[in-house]
N, C-alpha and C. Protein backbone atom coordinates (compact mmCIF):
# COMPACT_ATOMS: atom_id res chain seq x y z
N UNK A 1 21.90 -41.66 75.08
CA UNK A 1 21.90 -41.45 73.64
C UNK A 1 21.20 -42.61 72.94
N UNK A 2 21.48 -43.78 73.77
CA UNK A 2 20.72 -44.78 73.00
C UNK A 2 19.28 -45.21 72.86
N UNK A 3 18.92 -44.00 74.35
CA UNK A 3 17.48 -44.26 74.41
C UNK A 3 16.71 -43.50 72.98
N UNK A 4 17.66 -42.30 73.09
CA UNK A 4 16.95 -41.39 72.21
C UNK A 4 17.17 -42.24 70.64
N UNK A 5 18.01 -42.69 70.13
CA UNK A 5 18.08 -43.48 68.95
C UNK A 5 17.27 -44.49 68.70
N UNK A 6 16.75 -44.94 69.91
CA UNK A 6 16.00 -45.98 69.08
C UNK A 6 14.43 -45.42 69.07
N UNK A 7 14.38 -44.45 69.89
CA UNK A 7 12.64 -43.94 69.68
C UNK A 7 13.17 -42.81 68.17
N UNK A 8 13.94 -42.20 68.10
CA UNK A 8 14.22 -42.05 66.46
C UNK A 8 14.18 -42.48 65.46
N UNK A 9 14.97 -43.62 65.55
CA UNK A 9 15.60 -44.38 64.25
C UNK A 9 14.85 -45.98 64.60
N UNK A 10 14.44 -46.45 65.63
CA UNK A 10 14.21 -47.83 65.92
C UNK A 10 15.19 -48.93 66.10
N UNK A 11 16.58 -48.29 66.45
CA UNK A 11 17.83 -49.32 66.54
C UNK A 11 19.17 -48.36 67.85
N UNK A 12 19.35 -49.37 68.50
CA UNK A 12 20.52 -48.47 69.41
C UNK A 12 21.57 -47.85 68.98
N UNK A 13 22.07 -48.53 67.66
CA UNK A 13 23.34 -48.11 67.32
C UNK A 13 23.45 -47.28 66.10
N UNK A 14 23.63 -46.06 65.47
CA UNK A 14 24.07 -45.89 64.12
C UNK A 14 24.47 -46.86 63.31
N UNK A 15 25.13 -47.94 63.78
CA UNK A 15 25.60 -48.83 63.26
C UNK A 15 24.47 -50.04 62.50
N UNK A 16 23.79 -49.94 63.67
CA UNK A 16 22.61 -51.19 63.47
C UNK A 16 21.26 -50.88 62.42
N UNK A 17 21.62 -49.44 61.78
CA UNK A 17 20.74 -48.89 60.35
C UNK A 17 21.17 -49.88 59.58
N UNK A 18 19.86 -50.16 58.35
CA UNK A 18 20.11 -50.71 57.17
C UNK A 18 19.73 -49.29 56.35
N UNK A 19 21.08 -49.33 55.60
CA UNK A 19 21.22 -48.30 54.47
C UNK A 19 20.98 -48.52 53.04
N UNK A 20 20.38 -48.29 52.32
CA UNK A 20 20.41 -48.97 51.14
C UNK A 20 21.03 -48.29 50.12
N UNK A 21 20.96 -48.49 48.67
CA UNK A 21 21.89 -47.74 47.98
C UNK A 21 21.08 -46.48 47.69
N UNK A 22 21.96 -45.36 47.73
CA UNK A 22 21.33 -43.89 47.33
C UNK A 22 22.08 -43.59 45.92
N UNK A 23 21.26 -43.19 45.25
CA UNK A 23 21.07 -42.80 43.93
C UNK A 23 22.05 -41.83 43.82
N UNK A 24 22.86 -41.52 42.71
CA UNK A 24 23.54 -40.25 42.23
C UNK A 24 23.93 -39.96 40.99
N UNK A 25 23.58 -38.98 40.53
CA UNK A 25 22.75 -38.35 39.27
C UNK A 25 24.10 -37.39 39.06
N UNK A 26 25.13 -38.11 38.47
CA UNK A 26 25.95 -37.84 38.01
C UNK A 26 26.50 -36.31 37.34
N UNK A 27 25.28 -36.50 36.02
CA UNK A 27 25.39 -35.10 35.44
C UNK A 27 24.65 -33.83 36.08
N UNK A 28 23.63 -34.48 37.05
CA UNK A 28 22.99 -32.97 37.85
C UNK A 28 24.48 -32.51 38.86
N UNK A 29 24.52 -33.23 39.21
CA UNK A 29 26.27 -33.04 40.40
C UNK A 29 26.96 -32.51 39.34
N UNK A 30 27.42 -32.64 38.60
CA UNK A 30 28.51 -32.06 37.31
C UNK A 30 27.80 -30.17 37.07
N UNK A 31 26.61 -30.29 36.86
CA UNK A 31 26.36 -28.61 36.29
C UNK A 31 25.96 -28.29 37.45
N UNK A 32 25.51 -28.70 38.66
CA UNK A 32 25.57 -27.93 40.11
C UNK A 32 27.01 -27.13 40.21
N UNK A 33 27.94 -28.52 40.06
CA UNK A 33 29.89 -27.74 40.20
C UNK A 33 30.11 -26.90 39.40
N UNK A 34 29.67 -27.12 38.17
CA UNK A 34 30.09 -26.18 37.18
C UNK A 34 29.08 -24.42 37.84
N UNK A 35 27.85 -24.67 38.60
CA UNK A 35 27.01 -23.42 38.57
C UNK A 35 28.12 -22.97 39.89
N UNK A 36 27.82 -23.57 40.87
CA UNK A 36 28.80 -23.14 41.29
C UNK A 36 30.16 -22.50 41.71
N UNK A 37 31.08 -23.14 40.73
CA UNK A 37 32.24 -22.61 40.06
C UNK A 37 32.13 -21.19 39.61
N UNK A 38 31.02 -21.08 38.73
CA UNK A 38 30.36 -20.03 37.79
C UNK A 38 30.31 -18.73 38.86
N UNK A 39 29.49 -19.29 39.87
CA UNK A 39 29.23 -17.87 40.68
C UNK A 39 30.08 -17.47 40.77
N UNK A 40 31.36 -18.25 41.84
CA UNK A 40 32.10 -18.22 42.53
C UNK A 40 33.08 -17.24 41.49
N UNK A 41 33.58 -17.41 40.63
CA UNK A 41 34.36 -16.59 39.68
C UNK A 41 33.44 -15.43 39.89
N UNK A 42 32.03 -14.89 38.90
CA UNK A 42 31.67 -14.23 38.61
C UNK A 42 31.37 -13.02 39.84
N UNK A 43 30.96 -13.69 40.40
CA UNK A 43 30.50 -12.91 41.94
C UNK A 43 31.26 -12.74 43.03
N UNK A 44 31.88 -13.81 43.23
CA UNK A 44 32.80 -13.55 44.68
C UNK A 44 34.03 -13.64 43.92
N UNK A 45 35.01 -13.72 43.27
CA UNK A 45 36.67 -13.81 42.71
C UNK A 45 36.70 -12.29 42.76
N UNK A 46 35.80 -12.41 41.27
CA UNK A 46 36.16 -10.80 40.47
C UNK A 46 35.82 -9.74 41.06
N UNK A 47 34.62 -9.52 42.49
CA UNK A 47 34.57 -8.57 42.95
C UNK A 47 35.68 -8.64 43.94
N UNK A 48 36.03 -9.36 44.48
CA UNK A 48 37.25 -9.39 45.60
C UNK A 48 38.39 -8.66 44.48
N UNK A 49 38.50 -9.03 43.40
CA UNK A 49 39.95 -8.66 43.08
C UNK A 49 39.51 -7.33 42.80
N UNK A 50 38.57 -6.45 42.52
CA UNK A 50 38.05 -5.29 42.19
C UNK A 50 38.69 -4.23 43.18
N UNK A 51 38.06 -4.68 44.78
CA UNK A 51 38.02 -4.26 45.67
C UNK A 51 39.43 -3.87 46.09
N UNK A 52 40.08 -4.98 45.76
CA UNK A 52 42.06 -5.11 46.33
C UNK A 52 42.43 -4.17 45.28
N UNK A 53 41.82 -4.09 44.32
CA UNK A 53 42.69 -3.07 43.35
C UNK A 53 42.20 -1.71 43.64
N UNK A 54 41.33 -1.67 44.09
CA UNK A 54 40.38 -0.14 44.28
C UNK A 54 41.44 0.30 45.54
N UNK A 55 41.37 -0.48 46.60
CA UNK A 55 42.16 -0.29 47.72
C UNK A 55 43.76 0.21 47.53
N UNK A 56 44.34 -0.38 46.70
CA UNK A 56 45.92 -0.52 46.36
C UNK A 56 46.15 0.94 46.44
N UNK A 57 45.11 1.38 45.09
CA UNK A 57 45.07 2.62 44.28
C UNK A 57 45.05 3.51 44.74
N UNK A 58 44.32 3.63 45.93
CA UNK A 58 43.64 4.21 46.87
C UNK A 58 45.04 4.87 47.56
N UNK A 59 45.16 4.21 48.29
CA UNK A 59 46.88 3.55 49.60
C UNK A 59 47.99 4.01 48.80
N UNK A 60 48.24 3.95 46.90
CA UNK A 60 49.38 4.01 46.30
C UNK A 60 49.21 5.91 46.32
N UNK A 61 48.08 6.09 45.84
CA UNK A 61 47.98 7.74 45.65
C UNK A 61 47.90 8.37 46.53
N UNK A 62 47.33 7.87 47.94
CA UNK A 62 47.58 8.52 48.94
C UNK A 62 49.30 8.87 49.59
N UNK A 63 50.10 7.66 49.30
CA UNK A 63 51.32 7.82 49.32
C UNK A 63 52.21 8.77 48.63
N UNK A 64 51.77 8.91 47.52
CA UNK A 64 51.86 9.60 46.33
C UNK A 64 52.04 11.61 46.91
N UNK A 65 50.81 11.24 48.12
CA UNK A 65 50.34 12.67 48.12
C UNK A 65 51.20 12.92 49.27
N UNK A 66 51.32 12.12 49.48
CA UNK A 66 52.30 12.65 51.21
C UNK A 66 53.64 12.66 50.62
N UNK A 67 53.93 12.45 49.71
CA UNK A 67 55.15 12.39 48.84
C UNK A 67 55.66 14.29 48.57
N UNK A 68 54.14 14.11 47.79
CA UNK A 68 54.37 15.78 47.56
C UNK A 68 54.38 16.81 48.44
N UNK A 69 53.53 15.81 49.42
CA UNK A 69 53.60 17.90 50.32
C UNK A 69 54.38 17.56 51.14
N UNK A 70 55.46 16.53 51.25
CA UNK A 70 57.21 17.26 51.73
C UNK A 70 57.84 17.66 50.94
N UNK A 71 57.66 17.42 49.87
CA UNK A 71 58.44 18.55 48.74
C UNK A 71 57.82 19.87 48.34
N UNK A 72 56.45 20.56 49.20
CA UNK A 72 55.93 21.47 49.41
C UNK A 72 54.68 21.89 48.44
N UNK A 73 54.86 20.78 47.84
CA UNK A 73 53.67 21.26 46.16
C UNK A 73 52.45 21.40 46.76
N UNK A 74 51.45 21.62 46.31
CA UNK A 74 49.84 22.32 46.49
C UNK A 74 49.46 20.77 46.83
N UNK A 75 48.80 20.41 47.49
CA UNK A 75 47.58 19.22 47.22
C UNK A 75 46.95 19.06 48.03
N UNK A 76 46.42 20.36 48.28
CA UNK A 76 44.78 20.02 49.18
C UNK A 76 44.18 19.64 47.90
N UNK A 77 43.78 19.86 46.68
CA UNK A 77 42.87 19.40 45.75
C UNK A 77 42.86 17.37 45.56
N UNK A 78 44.35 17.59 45.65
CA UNK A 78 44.34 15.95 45.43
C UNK A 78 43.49 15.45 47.08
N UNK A 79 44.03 16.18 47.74
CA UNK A 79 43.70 15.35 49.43
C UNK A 79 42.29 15.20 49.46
N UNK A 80 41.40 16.51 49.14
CA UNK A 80 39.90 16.36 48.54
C UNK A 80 39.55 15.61 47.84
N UNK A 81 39.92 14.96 46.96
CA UNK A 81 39.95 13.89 46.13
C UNK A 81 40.02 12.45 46.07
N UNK A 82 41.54 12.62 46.77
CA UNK A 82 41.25 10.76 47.70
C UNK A 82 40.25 11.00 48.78
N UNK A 83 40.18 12.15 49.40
CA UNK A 83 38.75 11.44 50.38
C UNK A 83 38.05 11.16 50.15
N UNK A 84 37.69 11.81 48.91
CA UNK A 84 36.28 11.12 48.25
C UNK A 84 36.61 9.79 47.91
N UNK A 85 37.24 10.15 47.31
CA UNK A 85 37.52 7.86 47.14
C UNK A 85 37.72 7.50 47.97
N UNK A 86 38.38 7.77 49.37
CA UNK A 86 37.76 6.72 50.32
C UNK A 86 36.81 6.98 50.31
N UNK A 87 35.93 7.82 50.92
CA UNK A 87 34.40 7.75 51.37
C UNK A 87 33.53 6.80 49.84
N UNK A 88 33.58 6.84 48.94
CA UNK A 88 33.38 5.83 47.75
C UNK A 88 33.79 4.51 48.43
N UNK A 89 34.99 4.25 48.23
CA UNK A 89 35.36 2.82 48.84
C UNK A 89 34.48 2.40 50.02
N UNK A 90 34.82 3.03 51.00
CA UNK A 90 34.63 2.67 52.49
C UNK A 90 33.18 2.73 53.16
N UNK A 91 32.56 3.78 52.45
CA UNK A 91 31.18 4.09 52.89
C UNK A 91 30.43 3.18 51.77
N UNK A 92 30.22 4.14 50.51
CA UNK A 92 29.16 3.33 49.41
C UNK A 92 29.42 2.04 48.91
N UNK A 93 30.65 1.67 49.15
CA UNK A 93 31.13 0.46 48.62
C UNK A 93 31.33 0.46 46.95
N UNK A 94 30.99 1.59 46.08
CA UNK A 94 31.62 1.96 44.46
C UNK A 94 32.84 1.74 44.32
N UNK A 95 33.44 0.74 44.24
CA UNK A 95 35.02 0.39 43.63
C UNK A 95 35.26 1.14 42.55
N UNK A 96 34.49 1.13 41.60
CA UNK A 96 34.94 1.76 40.29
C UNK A 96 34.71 3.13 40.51
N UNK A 97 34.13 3.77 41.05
CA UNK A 97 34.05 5.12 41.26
C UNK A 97 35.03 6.01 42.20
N UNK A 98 35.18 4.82 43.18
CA UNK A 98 36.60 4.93 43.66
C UNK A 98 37.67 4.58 43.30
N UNK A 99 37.92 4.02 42.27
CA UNK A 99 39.56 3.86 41.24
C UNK A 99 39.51 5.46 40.70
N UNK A 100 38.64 6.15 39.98
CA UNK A 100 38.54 7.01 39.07
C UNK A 100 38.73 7.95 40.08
N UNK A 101 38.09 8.64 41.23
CA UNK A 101 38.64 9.34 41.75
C UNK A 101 39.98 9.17 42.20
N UNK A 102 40.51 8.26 42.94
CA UNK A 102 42.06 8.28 42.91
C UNK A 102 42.78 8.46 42.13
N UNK A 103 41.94 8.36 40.72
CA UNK A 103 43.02 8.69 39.30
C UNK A 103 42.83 10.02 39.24
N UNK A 104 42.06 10.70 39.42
CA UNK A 104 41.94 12.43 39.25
C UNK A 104 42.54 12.69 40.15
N UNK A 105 42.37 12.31 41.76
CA UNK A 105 43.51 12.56 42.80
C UNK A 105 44.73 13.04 42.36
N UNK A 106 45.48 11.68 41.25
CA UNK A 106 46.88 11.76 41.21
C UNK A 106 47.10 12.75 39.52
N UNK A 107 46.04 12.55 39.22
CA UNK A 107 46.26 13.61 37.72
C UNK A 107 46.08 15.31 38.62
N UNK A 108 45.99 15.80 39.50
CA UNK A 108 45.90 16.70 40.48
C UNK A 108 47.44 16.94 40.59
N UNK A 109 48.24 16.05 41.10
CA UNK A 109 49.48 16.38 41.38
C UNK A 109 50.36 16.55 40.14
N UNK A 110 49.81 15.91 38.74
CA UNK A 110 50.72 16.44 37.96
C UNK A 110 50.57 17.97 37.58
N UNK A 111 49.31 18.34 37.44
CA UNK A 111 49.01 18.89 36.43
C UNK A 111 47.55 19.68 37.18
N UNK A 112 47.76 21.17 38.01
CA UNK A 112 46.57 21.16 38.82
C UNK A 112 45.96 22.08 37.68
């Protein structure tokens, strides 16, 4: 290792570098964190929480439906319905298109 360090660096040791002082630009580091931060909410938080709620909705109405047809009620229409919201969820990746069908899903069982 030491051979290779010094035809690198010109010294055997990591140690035996002279480092000098490196500059740091305070306020560029400050609105990098802040851009950062920024994405991170905008892009990765809020679609994650999108997704967990699309899912819930999904899982709650499907429950919903197995609810009803042991108490014998109609819901092939709803069952047509959440599949499509999964296939929304799971295939196209449309969260919002898949909340809304799970909501017609379950407006199905009140009211066909």
């Amino acid at each position: 290792m030491a051979t290779h360090a010094k035809k690198a660096l010109g010294v055997d040791s990591f140690w035996d570098l002279k480092v000098g002082f490196i500059e740091y630009d305070l306020d560029l580091a400050a609105n990098r964190w802040d851009d950062v931060n920024r994405k991170y909410e905008y892009e990765i938080y809020r679609k994650w929480g999108e997704l967990k709620n699309s899912l819930y909705l999904i899982e709650e109405v499907e429950g919903e439906i197995k609810a009803a047809k042991a108490e014998n009620m109609d819901v092939e229409r709803a069952q047509a319905k959440i599949k499509d919201a999964r296939n929304l969820f799971e295939v196209e990746g449309k969260y919002a298109a898949a909340r809304l069908a799970a909501s017609k899903a379950r407006a199905l069982l009140v009211s066909p």
